[in-house]
C-alpha atoms as a PDB file:
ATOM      1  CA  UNK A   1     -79.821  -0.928 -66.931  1.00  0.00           C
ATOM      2  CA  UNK A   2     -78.941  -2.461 -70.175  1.00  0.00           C
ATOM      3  CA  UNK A   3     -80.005   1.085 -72.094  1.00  0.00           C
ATOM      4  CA  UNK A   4     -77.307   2.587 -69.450  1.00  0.00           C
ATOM      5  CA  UNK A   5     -74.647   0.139 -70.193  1.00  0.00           C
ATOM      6  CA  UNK A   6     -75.004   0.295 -74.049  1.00  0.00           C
ATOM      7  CA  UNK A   7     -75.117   4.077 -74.125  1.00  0.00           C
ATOM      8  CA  UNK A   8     -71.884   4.134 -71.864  1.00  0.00           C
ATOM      9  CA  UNK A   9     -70.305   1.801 -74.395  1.00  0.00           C
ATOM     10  CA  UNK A  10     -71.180   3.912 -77.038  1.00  0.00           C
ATOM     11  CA  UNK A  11     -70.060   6.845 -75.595  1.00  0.00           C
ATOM     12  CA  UNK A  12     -66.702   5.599 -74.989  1.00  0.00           C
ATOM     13  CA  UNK A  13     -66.163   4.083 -78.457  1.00  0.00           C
ATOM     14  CA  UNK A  14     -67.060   7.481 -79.805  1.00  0.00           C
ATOM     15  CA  UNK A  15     -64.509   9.925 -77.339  1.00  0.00           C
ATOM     16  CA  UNK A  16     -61.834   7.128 -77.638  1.00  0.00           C
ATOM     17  CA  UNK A  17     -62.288   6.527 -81.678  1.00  0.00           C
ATOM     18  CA  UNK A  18     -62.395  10.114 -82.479  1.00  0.00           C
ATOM     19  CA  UNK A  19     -59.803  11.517 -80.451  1.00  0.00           C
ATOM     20  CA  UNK A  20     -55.967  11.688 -82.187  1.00  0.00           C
ATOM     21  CA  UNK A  21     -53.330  12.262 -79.404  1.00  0.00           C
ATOM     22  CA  UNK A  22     -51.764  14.263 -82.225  1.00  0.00           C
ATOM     23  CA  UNK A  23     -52.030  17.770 -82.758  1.00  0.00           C
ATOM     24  CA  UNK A  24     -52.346  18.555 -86.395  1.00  0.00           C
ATOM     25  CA  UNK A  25     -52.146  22.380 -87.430  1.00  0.00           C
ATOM     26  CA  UNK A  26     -52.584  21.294 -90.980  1.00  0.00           C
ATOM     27  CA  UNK A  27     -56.489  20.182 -91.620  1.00  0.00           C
ATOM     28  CA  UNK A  28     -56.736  17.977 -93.595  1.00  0.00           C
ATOM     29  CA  UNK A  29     -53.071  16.491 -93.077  1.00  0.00           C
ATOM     30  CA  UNK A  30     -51.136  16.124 -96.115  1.00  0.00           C
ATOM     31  CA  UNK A  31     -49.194  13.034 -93.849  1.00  0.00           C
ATOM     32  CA  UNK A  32     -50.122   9.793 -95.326  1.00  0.00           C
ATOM     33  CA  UNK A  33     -50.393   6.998 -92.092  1.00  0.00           C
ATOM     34  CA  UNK A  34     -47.026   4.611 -92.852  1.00  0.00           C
ATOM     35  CA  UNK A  35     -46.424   6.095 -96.267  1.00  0.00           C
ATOM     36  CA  UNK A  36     -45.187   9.567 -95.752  1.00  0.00           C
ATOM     37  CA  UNK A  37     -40.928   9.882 -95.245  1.00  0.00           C
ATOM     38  CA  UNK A  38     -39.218  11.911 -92.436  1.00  0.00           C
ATOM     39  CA  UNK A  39     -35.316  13.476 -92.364  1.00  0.00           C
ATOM     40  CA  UNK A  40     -34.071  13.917 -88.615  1.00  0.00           C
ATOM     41  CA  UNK A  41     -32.977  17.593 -88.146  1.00  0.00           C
ATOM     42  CA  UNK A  42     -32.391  17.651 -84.620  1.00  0.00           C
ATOM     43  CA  UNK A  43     -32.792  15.558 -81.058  1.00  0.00           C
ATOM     44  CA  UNK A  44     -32.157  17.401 -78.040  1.00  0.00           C
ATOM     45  CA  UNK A  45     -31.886  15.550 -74.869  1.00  0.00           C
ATOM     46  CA  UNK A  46     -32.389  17.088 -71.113  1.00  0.00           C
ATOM     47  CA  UNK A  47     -30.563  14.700 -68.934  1.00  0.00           C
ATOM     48  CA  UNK A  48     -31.494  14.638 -65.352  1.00  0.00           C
ATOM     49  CA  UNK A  49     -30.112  12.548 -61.948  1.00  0.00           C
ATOM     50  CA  UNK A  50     -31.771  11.006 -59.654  1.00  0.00           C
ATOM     51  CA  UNK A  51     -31.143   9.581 -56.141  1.00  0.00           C
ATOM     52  CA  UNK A  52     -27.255   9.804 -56.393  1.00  0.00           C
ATOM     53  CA  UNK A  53     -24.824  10.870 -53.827  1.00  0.00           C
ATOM     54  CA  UNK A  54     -21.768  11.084 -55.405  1.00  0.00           C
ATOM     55  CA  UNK A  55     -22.362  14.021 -57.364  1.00  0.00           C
ATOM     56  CA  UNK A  56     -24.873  16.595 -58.363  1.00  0.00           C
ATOM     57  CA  UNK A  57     -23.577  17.273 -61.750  1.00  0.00           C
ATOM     58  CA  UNK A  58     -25.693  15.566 -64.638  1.00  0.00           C
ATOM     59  CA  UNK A  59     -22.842  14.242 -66.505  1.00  0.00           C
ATOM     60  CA  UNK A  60     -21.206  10.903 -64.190  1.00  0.00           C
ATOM     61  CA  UNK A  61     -17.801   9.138 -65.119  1.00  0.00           C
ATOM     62  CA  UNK A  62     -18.849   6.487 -68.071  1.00  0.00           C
ATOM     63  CA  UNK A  63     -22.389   7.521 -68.522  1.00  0.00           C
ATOM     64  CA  UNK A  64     -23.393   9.748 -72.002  1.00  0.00           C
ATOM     65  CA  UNK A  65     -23.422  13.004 -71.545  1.00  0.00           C
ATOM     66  CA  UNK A  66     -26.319  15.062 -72.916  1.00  0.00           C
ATOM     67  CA  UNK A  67     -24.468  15.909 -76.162  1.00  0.00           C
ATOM     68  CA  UNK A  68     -23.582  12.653 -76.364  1.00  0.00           C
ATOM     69  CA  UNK A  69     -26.982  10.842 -75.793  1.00  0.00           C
ATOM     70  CA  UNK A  70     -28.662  12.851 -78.558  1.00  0.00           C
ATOM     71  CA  UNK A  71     -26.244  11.872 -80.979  1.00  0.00           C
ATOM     72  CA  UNK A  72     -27.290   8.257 -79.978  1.00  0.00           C
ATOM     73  CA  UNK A  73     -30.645   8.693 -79.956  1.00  0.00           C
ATOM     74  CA  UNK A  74     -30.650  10.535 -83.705  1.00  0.00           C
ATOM     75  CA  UNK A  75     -28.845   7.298 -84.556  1.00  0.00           C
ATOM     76  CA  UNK A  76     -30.833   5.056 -83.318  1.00  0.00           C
ATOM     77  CA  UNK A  77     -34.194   6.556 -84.234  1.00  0.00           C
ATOM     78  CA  UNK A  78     -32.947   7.493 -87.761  1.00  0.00           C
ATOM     79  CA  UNK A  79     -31.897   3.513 -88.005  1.00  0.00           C
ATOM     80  CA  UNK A  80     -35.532   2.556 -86.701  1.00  0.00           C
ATOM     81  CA  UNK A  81     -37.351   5.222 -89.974  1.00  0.00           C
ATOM     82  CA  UNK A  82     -34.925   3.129 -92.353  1.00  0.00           C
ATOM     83  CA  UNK A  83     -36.325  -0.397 -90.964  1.00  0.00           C
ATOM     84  CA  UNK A  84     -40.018   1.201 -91.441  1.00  0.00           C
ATOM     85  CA  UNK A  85     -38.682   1.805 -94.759  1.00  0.00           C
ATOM     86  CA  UNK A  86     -40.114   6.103 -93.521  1.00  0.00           C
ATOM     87  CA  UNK A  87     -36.970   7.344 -93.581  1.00  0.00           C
ATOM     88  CA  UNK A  88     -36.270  10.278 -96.084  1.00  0.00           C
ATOM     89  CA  UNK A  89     -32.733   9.948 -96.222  1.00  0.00           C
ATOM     90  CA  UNK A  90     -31.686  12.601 -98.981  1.00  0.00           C
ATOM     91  CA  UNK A  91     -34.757  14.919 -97.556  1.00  0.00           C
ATOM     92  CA  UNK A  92     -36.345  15.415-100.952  1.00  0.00           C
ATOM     93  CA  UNK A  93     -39.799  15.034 -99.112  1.00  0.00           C
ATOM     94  CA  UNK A  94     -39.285  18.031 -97.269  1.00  0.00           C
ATOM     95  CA  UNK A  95     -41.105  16.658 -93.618  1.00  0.00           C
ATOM     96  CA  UNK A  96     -38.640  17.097 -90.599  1.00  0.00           C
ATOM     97  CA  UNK A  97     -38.722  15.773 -87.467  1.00  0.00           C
ATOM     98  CA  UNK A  98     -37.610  17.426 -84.323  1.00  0.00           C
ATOM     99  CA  UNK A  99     -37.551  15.487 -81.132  1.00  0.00           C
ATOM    100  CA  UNK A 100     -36.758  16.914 -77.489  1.00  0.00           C
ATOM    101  CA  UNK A 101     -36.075  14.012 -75.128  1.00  0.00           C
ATOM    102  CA  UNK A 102     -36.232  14.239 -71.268  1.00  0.00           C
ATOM    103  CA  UNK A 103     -34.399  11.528 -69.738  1.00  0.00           C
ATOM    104  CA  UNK A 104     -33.865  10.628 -66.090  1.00  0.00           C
ATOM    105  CA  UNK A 105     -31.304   8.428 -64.625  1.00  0.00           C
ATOM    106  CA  UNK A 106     -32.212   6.735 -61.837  1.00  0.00           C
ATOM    107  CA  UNK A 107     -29.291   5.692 -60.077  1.00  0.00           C
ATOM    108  CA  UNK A 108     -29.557   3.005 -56.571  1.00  0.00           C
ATOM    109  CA  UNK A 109     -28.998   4.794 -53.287  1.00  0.00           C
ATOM    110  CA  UNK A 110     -24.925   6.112 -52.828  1.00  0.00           C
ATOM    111  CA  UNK A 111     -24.513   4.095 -56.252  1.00  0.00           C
ATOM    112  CA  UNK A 112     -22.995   5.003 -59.520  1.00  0.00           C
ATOM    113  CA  UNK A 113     -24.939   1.907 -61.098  1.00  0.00           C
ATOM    114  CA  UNK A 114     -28.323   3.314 -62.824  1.00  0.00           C
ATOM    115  CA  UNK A 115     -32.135   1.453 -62.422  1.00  0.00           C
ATOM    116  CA  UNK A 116     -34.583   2.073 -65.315  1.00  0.00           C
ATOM    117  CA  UNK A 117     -34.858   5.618 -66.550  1.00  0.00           C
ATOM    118  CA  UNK A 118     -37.277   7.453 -66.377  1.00  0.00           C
ATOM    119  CA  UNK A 119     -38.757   9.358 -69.839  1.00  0.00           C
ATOM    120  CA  UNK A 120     -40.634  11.400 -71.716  1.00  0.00           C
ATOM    121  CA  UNK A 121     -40.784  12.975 -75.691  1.00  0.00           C
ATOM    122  CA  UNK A 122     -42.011  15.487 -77.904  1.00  0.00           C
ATOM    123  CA  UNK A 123     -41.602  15.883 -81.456  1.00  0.00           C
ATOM    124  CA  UNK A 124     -42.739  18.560 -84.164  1.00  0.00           C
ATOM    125  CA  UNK A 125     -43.265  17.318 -87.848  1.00  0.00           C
ATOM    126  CA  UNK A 126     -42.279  21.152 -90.196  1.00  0.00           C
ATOM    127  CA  UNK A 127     -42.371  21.505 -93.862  1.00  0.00           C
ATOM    128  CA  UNK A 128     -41.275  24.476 -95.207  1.00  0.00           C
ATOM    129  CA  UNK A 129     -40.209  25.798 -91.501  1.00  0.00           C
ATOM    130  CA  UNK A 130     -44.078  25.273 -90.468  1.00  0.00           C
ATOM    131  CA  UNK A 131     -45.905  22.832 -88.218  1.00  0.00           C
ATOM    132  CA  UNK A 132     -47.380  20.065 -89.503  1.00  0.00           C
ATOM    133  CA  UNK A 133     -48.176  18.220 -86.490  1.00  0.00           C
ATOM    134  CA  UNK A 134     -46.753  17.597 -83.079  1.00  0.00           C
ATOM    135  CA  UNK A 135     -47.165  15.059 -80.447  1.00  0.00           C
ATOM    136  CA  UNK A 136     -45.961  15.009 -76.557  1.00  0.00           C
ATOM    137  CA  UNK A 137     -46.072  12.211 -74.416  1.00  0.00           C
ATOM    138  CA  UNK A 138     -46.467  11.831 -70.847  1.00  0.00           C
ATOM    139  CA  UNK A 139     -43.780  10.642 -68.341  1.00  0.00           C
ATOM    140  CA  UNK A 140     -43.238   6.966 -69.006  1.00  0.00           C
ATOM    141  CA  UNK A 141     -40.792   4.636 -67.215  1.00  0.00           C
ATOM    142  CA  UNK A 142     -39.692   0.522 -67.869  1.00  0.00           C
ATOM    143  CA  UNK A 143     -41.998  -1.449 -65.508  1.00  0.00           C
ATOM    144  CA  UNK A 144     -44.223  -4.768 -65.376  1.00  0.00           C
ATOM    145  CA  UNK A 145     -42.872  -7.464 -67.427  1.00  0.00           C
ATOM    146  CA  UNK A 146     -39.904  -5.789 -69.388  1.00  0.00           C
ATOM    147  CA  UNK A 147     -38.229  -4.497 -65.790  1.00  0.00           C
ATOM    148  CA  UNK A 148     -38.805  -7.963 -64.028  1.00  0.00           C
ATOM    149  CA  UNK A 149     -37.222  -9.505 -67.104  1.00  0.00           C
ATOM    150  CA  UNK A 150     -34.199  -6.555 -66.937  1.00  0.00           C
ATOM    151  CA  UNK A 151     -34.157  -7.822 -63.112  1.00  0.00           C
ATOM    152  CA  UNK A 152     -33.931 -11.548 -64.000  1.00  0.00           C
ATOM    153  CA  UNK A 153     -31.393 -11.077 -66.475  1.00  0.00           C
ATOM    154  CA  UNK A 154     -28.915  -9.624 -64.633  1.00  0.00           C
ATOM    155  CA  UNK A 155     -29.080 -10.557 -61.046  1.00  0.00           C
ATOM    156  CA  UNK A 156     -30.763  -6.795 -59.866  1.00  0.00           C
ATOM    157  CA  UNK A 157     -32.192  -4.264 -61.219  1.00  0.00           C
ATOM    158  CA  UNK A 158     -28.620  -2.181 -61.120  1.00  0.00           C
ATOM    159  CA  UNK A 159     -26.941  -1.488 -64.955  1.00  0.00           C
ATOM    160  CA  UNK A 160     -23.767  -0.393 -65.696  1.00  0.00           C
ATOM    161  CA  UNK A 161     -23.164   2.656 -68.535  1.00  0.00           C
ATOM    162  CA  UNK A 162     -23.142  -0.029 -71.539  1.00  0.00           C
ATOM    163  CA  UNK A 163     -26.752  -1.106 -70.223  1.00  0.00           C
ATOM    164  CA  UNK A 164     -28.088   2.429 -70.989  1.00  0.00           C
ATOM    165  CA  UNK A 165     -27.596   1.657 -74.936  1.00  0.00           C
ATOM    166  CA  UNK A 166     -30.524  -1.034 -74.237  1.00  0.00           C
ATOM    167  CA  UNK A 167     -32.708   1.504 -73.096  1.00  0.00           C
ATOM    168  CA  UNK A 168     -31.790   4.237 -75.372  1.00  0.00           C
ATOM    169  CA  UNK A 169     -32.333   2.188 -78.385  1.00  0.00           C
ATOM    170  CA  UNK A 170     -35.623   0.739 -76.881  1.00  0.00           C
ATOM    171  CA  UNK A 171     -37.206   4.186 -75.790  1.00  0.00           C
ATOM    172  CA  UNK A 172     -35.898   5.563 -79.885  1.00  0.00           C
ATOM    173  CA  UNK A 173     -38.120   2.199 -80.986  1.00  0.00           C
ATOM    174  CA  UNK A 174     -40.862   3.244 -79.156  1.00  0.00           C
ATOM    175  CA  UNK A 175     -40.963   6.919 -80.290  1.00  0.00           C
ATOM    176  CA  UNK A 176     -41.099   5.464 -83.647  1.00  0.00           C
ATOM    177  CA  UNK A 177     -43.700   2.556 -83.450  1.00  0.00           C
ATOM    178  CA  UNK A 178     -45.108   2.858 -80.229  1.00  0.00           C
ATOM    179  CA  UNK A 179     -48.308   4.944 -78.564  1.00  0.00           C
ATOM    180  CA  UNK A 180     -47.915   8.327 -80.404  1.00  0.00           C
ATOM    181  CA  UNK A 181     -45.245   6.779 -82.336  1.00  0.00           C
ATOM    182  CA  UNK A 182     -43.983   8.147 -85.481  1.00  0.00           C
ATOM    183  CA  UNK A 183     -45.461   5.673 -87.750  1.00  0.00           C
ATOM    184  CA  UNK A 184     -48.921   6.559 -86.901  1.00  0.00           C
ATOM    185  CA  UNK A 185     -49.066  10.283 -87.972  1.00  0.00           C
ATOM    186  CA  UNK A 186     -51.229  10.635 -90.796  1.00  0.00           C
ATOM    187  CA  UNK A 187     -54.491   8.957 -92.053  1.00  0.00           C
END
């Protein structure tokens, strides 16, 4: 039993250690892990609705429109390269990012107030107009600890517009320095 338990600890130490949820077209990477500096040449953003009644269209009175929330996001991830001091900010390295951004808002039954979104990203590091690497992530929302705390804070779990800001600035945090963030490309 022991020989069965060891080997399936092995096992999993091996697939998990040797697996990269990154997709590198360039072998070996020329991306150093932290090191290596990145220009922003484009976000897109699909914007979706969810569960509202008022109106089917994707843009609502004082929420971002897609145009809008890319702009923000660019921003905000840009701002979050600078503080990992991986920014390339006069793009003499020559590695550009480009980021599409689905983004559900999740508004409360016949409701123009918004719950957590709901999210998911891709991005595609070029050089010279090729891949380097890409990475997509799977659909990811705000739940456990950081929506009970959202909850606590203000009463419900309903936001207004300005509230968005606090989830478009954490989701551009996490595409930089979280699970298939940004800051771990390389090696």
């Amino acid at each position: 039993m022991k020989k069965i338990l060891l080997l399936t600890a092995a096992m999993t130490c091996f697939f998990s250690c040797s697996s990269s949820p990154y997709n590198y077209t360039v072998d070996p990477t020329p991306i150093v892990k932290g090191k290596t500096k990145y220009s922003v040449k484009n976000v897109t953003v699909k914007l979706k609705t969810f569960g509202i009644k008022i109106t089917k269209d994707s843009e609502v009175k004082g929420y971002l429109s897609e145009a809008d929330m890319a702009k923000v996001f660019k921003e905000k991830i840009t701002d979050n390269l600078k503080k990992k001091n991986i920014l390339d900010s006069d793009q003499s390295n020559g590695y550009t990012l480009s980021i599409d951004i689905d983004y559900k808002r999740n508004f409360a039954v016949n409701s123009n107030k918004t719950l957590h979104p709901d999210f998911s990203f891709a991005y595609s590091v070029q050089r010279d107009g090729k891949s380097v690497v890409s990475y997509a992530s799977g659909a990811r929302t705000f739940s456990g600890f950081a929506l009970y705390a959202e909850i606590l804070s203000t009463g419900s779990s309903d936001i207004n517009p300005e509230k968005e800001m606090e989830y478009i600035e954490r989701i551009s945090g996490f595409i930089v320095n979280g699970y298939g963030g940004i800051t771990e490309i390389g090696k």
